[in-house]
PDB file of N, CA and C in Angstrom:
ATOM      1  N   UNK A   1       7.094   4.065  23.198  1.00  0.00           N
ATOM      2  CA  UNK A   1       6.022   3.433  22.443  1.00  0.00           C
ATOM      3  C   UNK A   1       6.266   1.929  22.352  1.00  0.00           C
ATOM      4  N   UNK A   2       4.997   1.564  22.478  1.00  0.00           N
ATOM      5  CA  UNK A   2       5.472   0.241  22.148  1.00  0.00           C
ATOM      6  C   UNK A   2       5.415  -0.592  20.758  1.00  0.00           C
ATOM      7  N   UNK A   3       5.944  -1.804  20.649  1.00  0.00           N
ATOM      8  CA  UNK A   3       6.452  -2.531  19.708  1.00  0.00           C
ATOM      9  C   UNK A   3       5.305  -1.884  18.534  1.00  0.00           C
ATOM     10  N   UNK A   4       3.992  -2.724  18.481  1.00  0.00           N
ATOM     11  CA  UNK A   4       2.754  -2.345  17.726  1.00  0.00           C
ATOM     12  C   UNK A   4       2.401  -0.626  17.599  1.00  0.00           C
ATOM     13  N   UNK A   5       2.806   0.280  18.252  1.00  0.00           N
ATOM     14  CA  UNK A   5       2.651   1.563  18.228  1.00  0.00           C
ATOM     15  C   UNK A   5       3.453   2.507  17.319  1.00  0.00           C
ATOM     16  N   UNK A   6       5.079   1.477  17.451  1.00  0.00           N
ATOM     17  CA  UNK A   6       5.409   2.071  16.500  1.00  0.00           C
ATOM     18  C   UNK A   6       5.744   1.741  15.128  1.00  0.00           C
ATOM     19  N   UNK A   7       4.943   0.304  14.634  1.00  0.00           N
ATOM     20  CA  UNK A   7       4.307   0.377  13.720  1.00  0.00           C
ATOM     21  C   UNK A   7       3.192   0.693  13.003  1.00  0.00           C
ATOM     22  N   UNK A   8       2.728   1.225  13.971  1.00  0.00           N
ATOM     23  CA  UNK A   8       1.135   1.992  13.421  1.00  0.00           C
ATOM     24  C   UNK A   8       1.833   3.037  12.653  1.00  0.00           C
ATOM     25  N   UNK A   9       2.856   4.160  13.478  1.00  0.00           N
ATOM     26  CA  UNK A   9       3.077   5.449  13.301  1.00  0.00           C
ATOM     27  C   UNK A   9       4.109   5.191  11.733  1.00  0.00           C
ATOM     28  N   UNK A  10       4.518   4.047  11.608  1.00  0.00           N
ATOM     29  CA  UNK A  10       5.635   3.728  10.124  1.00  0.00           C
ATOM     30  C   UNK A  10       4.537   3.412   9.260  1.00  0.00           C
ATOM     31  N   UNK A  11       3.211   2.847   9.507  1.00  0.00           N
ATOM     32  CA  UNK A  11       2.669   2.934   8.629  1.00  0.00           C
ATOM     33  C   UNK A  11       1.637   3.801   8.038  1.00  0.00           C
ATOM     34  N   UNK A  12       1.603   4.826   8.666  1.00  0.00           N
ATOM     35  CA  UNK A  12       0.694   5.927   9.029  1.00  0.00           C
ATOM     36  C   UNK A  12       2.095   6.922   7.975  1.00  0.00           C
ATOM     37  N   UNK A  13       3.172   7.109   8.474  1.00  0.00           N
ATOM     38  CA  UNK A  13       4.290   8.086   8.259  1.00  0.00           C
ATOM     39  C   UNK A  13       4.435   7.132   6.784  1.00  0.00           C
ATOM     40  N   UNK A  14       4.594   6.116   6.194  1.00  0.00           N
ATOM     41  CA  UNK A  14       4.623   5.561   4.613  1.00  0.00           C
ATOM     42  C   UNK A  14       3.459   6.146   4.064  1.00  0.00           C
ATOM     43  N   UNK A  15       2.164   5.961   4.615  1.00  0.00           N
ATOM     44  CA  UNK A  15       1.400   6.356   3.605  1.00  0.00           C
ATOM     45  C   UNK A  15       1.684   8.122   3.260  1.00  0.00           C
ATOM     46  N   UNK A  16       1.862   8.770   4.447  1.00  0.00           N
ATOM     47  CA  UNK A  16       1.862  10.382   3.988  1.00  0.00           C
ATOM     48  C   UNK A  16       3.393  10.586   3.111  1.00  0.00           C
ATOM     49  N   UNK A  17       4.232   9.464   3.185  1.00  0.00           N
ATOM     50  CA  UNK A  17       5.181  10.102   2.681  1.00  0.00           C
ATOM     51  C   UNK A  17       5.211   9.771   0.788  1.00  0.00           C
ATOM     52  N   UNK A  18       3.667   9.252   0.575  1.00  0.00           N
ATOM     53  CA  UNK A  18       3.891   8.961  -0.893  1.00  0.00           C
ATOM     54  C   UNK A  18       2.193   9.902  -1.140  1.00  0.00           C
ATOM     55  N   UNK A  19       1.785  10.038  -0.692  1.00  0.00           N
ATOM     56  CA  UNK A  19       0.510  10.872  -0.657  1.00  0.00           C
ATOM     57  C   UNK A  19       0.770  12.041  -0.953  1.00  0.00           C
ATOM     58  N   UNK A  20      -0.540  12.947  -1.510  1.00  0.00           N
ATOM     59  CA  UNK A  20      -0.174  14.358  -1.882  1.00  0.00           C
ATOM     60  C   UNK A  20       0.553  15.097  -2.858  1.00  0.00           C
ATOM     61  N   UNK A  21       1.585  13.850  -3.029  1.00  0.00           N
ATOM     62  CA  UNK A  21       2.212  14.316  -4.665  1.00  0.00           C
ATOM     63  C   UNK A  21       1.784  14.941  -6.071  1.00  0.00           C
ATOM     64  N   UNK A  22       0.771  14.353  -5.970  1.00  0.00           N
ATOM     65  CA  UNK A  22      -0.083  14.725  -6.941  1.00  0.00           C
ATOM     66  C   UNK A  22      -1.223  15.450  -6.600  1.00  0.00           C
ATOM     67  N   UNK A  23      -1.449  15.624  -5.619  1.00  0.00           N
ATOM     68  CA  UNK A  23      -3.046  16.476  -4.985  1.00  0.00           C
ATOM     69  C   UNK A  23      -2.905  16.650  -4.016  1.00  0.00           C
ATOM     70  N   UNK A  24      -4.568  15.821  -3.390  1.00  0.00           N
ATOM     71  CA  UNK A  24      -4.991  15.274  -1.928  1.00  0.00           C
ATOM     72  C   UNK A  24      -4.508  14.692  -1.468  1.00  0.00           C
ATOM     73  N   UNK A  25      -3.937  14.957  -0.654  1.00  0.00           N
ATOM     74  CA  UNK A  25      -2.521  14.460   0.609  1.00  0.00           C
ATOM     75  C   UNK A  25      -3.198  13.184   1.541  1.00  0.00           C
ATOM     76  N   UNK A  26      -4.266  12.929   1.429  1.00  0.00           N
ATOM     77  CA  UNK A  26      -5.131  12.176   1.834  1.00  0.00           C
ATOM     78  C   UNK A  26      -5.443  10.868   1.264  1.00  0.00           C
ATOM     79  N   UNK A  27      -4.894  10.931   0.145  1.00  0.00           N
ATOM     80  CA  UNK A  27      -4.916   9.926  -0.849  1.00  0.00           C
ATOM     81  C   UNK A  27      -3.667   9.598  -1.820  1.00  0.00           C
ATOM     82  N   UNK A  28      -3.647   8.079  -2.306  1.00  0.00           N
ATOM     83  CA  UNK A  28      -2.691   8.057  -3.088  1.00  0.00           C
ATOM     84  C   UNK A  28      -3.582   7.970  -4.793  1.00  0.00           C
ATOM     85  N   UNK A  29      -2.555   8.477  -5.598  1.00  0.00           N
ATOM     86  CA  UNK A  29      -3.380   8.641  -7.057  1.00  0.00           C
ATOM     87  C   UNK A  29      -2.114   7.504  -7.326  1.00  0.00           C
ATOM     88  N   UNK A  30      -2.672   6.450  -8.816  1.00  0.00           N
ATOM     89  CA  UNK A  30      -2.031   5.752  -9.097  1.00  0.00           C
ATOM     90  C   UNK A  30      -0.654   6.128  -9.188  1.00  0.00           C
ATOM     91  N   UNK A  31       0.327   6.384  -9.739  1.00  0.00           N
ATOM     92  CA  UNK A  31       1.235   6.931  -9.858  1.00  0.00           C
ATOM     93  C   UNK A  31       2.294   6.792  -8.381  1.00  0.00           C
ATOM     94  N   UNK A  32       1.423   7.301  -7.460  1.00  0.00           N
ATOM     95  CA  UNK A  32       1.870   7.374  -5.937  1.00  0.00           C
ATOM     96  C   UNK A  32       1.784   6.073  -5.418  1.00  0.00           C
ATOM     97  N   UNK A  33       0.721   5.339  -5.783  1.00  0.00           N
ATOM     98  CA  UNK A  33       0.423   3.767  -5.422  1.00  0.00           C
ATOM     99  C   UNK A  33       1.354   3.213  -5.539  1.00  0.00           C
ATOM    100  N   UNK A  34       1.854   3.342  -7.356  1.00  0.00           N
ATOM    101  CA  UNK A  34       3.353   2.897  -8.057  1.00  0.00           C
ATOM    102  C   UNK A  34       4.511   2.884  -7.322  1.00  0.00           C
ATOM    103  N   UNK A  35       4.597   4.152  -6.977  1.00  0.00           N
ATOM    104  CA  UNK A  35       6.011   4.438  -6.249  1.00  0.00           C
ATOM    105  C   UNK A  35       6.269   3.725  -4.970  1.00  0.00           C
ATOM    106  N   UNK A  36       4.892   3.532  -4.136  1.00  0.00           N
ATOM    107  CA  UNK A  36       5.017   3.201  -2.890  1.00  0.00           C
ATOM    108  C   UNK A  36       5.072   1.709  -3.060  1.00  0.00           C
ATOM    109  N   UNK A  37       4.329   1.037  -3.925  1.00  0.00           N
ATOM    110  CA  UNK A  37       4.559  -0.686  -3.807  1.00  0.00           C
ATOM    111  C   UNK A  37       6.055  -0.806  -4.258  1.00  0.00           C
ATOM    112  N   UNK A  38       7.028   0.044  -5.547  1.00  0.00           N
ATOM    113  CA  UNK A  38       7.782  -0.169  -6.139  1.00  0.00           C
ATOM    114  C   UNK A  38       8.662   0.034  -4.475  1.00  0.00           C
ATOM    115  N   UNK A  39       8.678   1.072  -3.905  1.00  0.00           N
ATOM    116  CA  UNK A  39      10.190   0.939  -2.806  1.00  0.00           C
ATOM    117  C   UNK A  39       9.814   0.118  -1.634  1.00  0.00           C
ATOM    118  N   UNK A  40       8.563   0.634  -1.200  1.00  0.00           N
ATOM    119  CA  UNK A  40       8.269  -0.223  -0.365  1.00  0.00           C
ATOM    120  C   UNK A  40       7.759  -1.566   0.292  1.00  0.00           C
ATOM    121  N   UNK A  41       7.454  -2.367  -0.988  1.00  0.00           N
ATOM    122  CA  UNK A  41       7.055  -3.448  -0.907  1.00  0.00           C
ATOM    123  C   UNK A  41       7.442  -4.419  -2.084  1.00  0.00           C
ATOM    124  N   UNK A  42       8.721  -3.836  -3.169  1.00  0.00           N
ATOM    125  CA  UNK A  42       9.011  -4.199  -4.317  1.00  0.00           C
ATOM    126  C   UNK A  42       9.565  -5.675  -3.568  1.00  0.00           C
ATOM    127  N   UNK A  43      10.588  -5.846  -2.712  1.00  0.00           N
ATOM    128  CA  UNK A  43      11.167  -7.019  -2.337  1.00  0.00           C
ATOM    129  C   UNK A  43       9.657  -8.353  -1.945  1.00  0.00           C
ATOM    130  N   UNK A  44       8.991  -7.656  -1.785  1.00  0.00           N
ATOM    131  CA  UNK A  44       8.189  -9.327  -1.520  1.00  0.00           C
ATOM    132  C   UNK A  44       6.705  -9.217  -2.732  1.00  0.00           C
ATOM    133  N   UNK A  45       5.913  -7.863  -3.434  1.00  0.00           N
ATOM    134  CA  UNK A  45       5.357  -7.922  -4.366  1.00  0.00           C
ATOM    135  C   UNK A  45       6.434  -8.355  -5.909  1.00  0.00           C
ATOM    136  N   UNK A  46       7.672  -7.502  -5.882  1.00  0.00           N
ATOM    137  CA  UNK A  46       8.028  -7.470  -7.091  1.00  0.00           C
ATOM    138  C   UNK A  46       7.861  -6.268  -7.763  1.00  0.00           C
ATOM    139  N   UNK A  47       8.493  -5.758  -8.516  1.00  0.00           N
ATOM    140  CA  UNK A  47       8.398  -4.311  -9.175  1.00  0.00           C
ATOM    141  C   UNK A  47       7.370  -4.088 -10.096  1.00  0.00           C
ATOM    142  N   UNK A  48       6.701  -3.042  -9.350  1.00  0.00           N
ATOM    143  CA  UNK A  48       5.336  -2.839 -10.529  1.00  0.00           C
ATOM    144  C   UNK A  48       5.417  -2.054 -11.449  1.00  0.00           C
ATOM    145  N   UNK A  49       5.917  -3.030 -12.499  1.00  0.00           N
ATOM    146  CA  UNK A  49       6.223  -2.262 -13.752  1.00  0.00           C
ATOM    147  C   UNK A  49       5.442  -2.571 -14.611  1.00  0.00           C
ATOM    148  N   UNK A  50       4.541  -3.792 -14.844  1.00  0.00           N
ATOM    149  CA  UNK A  50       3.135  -3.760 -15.257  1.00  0.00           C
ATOM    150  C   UNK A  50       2.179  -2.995 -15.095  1.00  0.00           C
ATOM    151  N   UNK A  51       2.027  -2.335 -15.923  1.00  0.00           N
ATOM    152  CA  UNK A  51       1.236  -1.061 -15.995  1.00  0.00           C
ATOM    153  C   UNK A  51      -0.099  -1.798 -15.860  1.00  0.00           C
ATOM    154  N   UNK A  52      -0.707  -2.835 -16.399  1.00  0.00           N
ATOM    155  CA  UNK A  52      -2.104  -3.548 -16.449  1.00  0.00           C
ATOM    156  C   UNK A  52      -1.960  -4.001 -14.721  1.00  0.00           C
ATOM    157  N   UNK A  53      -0.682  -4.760 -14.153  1.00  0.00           N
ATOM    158  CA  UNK A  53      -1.115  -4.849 -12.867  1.00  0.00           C
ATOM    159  C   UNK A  53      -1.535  -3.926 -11.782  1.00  0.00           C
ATOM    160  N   UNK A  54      -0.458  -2.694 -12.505  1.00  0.00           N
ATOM    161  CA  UNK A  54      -0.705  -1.842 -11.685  1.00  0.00           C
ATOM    162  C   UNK A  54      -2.187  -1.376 -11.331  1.00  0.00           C
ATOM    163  N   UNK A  55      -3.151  -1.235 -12.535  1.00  0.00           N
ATOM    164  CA  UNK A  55      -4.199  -1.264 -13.104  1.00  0.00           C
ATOM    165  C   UNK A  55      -5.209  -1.771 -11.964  1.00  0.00           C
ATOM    166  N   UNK A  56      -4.361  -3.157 -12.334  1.00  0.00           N
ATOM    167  CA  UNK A  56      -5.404  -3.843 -11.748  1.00  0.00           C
ATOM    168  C   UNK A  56      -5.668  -3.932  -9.781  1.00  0.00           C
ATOM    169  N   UNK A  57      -4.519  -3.521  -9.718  1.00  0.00           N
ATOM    170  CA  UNK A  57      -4.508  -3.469  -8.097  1.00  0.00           C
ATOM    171  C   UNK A  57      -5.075  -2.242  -7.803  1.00  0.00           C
ATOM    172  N   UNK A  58      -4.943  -0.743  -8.300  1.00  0.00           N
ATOM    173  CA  UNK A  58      -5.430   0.070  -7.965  1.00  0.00           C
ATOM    174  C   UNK A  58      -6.855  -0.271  -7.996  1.00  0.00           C
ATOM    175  N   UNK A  59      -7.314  -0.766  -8.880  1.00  0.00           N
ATOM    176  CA  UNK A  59      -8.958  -1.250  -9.506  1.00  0.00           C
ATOM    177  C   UNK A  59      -9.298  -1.916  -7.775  1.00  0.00           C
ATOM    178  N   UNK A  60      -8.402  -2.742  -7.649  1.00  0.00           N
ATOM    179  CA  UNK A  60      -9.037  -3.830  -6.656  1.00  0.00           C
ATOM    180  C   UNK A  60      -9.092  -2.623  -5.575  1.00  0.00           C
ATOM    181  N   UNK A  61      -8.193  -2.233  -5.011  1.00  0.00           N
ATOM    182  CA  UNK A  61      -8.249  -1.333  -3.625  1.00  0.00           C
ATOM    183  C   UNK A  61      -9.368  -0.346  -3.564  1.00  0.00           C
ATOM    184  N   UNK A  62      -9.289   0.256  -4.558  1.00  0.00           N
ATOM    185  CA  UNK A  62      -9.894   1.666  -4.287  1.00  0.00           C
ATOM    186  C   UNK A  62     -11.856   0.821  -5.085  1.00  0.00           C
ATOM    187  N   UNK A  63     -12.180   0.538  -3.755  1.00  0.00           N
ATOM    188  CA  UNK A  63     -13.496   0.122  -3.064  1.00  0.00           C
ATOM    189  C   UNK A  63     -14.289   0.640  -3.035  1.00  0.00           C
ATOM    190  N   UNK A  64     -14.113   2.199  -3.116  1.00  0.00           N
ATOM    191  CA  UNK A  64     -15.122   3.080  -2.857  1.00  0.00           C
ATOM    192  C   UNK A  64     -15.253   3.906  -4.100  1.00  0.00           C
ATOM    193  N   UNK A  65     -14.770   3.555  -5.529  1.00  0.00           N
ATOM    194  CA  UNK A  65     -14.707   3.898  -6.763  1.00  0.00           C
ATOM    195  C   UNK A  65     -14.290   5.356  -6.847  1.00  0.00           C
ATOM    196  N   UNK A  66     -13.500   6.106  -5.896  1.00  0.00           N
ATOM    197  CA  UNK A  66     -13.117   7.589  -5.751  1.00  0.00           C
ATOM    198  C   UNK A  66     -12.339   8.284  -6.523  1.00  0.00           C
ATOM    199  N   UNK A  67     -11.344   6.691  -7.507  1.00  0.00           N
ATOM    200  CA  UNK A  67     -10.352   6.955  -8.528  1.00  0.00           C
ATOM    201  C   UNK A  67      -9.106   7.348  -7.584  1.00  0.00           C
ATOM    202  N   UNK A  68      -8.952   7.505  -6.048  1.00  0.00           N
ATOM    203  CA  UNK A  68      -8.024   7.002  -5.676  1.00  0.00           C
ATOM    204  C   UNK A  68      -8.155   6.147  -4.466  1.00  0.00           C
ATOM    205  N   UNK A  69      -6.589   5.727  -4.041  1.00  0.00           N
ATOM    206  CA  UNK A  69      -6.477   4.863  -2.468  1.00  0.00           C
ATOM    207  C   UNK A  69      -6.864   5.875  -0.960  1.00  0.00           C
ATOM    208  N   UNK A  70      -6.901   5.932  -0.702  1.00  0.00           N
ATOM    209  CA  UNK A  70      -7.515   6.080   0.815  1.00  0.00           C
ATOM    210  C   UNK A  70      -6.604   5.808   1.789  1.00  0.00           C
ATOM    211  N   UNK A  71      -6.807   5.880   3.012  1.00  0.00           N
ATOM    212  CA  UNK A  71      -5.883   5.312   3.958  1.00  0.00           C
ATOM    213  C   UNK A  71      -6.273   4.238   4.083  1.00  0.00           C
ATOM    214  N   UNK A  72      -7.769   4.197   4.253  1.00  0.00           N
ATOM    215  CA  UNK A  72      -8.417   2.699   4.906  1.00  0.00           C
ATOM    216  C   UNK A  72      -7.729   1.865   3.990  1.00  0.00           C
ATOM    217  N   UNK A  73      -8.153   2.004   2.685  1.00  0.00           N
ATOM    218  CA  UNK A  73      -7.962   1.160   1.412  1.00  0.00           C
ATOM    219  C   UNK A  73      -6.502   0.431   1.595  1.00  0.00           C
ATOM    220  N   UNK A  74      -5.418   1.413   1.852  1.00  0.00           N
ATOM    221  CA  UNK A  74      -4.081   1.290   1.678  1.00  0.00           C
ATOM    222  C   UNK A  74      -3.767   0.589   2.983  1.00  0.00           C
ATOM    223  N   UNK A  75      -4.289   0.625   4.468  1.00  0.00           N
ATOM    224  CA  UNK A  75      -4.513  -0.149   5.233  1.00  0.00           C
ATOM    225  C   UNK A  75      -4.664  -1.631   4.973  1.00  0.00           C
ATOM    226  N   UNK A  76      -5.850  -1.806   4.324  1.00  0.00           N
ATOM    227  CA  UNK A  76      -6.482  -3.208   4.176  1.00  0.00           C
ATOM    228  C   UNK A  76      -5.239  -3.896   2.955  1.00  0.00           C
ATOM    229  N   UNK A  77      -4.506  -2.971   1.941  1.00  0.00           N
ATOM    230  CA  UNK A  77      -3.569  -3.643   1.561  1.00  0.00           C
ATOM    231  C   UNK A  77      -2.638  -4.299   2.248  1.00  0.00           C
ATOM    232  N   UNK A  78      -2.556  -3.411   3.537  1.00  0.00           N
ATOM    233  CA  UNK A  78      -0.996  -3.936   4.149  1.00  0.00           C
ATOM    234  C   UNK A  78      -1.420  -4.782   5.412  1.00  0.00           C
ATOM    235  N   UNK A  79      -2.660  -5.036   5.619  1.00  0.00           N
ATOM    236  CA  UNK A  79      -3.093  -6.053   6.327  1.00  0.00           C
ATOM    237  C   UNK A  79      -3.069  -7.386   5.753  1.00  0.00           C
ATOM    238  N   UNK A  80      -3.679  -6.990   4.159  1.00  0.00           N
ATOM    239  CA  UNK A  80      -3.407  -8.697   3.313  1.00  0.00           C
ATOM    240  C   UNK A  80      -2.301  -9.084   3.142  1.00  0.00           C
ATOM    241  N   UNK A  81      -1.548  -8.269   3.035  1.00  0.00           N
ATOM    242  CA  UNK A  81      -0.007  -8.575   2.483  1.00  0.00           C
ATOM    243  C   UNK A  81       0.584  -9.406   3.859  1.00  0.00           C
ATOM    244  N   UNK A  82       0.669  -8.895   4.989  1.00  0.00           N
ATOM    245  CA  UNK A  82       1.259  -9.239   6.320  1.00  0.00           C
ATOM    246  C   UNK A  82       0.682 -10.570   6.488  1.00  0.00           C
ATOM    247  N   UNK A  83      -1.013 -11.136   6.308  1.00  0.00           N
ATOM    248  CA  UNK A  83      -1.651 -11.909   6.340  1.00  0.00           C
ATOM    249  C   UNK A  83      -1.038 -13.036   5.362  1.00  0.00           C
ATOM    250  N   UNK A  84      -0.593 -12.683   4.418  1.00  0.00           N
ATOM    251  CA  UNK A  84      -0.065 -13.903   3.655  1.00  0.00           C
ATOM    252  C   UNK A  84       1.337 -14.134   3.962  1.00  0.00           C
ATOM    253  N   UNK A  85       2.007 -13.215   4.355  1.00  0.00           N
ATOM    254  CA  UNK A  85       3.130 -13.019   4.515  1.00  0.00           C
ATOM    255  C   UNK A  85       3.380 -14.233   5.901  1.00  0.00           C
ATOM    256  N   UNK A  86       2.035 -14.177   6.750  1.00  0.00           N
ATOM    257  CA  UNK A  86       2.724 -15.043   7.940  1.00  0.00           C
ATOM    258  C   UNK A  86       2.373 -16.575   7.640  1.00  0.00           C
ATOM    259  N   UNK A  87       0.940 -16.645   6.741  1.00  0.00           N
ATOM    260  CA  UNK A  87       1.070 -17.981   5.919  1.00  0.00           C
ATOM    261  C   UNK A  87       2.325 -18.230   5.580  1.00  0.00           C
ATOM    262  N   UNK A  88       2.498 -17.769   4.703  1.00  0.00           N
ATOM    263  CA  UNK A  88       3.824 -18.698   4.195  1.00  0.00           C
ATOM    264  C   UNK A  88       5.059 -18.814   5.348  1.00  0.00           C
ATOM    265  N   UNK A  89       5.243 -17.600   6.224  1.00  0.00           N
ATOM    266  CA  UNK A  89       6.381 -18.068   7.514  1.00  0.00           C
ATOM    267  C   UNK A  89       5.810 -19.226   8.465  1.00  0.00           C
ATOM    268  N   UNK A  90       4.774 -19.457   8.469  1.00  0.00           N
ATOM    269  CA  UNK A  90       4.138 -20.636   9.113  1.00  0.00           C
ATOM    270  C   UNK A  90       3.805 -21.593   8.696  1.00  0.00           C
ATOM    271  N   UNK A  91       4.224 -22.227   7.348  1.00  0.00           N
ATOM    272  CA  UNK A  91       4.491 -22.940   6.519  1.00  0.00           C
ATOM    273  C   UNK A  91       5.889 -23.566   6.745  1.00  0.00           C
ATOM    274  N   UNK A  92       7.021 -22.696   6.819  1.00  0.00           N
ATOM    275  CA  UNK A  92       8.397 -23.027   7.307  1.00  0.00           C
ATOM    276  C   UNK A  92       8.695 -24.165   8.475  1.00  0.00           C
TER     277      UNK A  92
END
């Protein structure tokens, strides 16, 4: 596989591995959102231990008012994140 392929499949394999915990394996319910920004993205978000942020990010993602994240949804997170992420390395 190549380089981009097998980051599709790590980010495809993160979302299922915090999904379903609570239900629909298809979705993350806040809680699961929690867990997954807290290990997996705690080093460059910060630990979401703000319950109001938490709040508020689930609020922002979930687009389609379903009361949870989605793949797409959880996608378009980790597209913004990478997106700012290379701002600031291209800033350096």
């Amino acid at each position: 596989m190549s380089q981009i392929q097998k980051a599709m499949a790590m980010l495809i394999a993160t979302f299922h591995k915090y999904s379903g915990k609570e239900g629909d394996k298809t979705t993350l319910a806040k809680n699961e959102l929690k867990d997954l920004l807290n290990a997996e993205l705690g080093d460059i978000l910060g630990k979401a231990d703000d319950k109001a942020a938490v709040d508020k990010i689930f609020e922002d993602l979930d687009s389609d008012g379903s009361g949870c994240v989605d793949f797409q949804e959880y996608a378009t997170l980790v597209a913004c994140i990478t997106m700012l992420c290379d701002e600031q390395l291209g800033k350096k």
